[in-house]
C-alpha atoms as a PDB file:
ATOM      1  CA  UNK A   1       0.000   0.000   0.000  1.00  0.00           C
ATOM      2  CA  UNK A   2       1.501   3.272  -1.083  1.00  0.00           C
ATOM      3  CA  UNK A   3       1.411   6.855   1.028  1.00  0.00           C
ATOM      4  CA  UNK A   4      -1.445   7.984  -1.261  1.00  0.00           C
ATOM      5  CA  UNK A   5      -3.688   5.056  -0.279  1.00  0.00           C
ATOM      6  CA  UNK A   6      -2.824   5.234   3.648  1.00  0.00           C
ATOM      7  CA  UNK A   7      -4.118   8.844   3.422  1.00  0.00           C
ATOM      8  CA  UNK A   8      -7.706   7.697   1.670  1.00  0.00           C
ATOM      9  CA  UNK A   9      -7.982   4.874   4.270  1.00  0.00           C
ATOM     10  CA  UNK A  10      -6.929   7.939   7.017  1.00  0.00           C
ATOM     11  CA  UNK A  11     -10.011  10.061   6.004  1.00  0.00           C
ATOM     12  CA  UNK A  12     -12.529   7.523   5.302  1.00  0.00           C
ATOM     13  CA  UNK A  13     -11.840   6.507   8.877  1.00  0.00           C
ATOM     14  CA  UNK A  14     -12.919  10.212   9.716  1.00  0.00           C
ATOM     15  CA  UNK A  15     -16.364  11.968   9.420  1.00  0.00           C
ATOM     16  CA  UNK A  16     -15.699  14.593   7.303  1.00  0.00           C
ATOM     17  CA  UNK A  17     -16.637  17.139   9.563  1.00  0.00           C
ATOM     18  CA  UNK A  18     -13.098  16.443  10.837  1.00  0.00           C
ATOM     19  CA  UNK A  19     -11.010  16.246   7.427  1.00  0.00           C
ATOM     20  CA  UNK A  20     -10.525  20.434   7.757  1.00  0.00           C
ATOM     21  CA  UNK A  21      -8.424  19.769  10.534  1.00  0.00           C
ATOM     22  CA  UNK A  22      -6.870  16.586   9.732  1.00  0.00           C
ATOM     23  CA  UNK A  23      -5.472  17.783   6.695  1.00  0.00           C
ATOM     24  CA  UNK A  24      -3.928  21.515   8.458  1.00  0.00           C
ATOM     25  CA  UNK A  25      -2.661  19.471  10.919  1.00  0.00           C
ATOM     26  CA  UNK A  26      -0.706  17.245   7.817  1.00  0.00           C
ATOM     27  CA  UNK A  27      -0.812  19.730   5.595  1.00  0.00           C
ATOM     28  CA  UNK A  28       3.224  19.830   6.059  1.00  0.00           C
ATOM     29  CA  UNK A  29       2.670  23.621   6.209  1.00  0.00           C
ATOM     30  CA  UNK A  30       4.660  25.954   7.295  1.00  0.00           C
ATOM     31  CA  UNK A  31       7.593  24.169   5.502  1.00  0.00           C
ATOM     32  CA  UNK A  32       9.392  23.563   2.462  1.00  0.00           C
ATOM     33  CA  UNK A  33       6.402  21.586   1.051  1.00  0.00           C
ATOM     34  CA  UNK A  34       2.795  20.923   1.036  1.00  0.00           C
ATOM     35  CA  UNK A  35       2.260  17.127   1.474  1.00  0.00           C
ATOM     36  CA  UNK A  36       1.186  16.389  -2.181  1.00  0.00           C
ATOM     37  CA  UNK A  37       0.129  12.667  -1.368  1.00  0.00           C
ATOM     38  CA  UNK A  38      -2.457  13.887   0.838  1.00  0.00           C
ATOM     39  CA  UNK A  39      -3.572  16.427  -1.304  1.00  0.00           C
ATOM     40  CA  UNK A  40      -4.191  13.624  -4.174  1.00  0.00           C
ATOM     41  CA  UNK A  41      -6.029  11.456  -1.530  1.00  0.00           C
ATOM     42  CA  UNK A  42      -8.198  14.219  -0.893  1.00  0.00           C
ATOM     43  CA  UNK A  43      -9.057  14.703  -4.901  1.00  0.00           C
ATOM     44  CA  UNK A  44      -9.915  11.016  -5.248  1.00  0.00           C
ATOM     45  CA  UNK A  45     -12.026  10.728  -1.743  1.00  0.00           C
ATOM     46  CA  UNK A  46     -13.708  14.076  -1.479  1.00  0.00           C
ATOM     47  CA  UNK A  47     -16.983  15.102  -3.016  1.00  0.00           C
ATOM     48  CA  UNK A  48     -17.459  18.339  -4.634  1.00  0.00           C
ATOM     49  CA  UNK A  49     -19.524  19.785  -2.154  1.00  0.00           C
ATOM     50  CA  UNK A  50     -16.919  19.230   0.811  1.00  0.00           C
ATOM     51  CA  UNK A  51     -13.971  20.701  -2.718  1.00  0.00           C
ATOM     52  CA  UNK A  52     -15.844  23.405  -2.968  1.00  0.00           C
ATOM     53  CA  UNK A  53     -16.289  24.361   1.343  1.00  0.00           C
ATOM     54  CA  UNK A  54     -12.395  23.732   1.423  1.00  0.00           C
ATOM     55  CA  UNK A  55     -11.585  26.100  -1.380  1.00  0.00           C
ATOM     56  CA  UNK A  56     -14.315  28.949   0.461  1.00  0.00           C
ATOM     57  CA  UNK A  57     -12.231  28.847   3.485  1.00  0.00           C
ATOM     58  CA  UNK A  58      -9.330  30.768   1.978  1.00  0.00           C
ATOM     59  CA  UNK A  59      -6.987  28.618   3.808  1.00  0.00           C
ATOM     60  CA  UNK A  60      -3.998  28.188   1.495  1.00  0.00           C
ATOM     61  CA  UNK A  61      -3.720  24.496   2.256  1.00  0.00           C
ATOM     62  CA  UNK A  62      -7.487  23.633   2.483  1.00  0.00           C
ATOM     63  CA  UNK A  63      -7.879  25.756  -1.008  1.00  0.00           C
ATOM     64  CA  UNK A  64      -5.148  23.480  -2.475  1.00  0.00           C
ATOM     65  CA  UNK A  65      -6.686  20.647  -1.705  1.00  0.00           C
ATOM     66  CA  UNK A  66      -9.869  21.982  -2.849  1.00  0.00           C
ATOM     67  CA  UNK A  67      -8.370  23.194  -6.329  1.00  0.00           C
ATOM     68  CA  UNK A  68      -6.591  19.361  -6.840  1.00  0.00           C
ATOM     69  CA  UNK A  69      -9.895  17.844  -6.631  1.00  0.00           C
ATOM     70  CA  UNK A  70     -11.954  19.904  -8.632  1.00  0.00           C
ATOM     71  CA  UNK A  71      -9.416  19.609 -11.274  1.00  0.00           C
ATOM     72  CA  UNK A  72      -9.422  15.694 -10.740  1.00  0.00           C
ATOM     73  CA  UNK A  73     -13.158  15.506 -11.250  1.00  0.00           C
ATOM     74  CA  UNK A  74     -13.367  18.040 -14.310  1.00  0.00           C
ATOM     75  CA  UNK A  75     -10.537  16.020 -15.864  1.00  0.00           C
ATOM     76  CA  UNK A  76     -12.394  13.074 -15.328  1.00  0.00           C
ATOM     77  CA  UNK A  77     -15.701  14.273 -16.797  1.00  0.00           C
ATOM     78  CA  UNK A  78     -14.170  15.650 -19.989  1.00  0.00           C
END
């Protein structure tokens, strides 16, 4: 099992009411780099409606996230 899938078993153990903070508190942020393997488990595990309330919070890591999946899902819909 690789990083990416430990992170979508990590928050579908959560109720996403607690993803917000899950992912600031991994986010890697402040620091040399975002944690891009979370940020990809989010885009295949989130819906758009929770993409969409991360990206309206204006935090830079939640908006990342939020921006990753939307592009995910548009790319898959083409």
């Amino acid at each position: 099992m690789g990083r990416i899938d430990e992170y979508r078993a990590e928050l579908r153990s959560l109720p996403e009411s607690a993803w917000a903070a899950h992912l600031t508190k991994h986010s890697g942020l402040p620091g040399p780099r975002a944690n891009l393997e979370l940020a990809q488990a989010v885009s295949e595990e989130a819906g758009p409606a929770l993409l969409d309330e991360f990206i309206a919070t204006g935090d830079e890591d939640l908006t990342f996230c939020g921006v990753i999946g939307l592009g995910r899902s548009s790319a898959e819909h083409e």
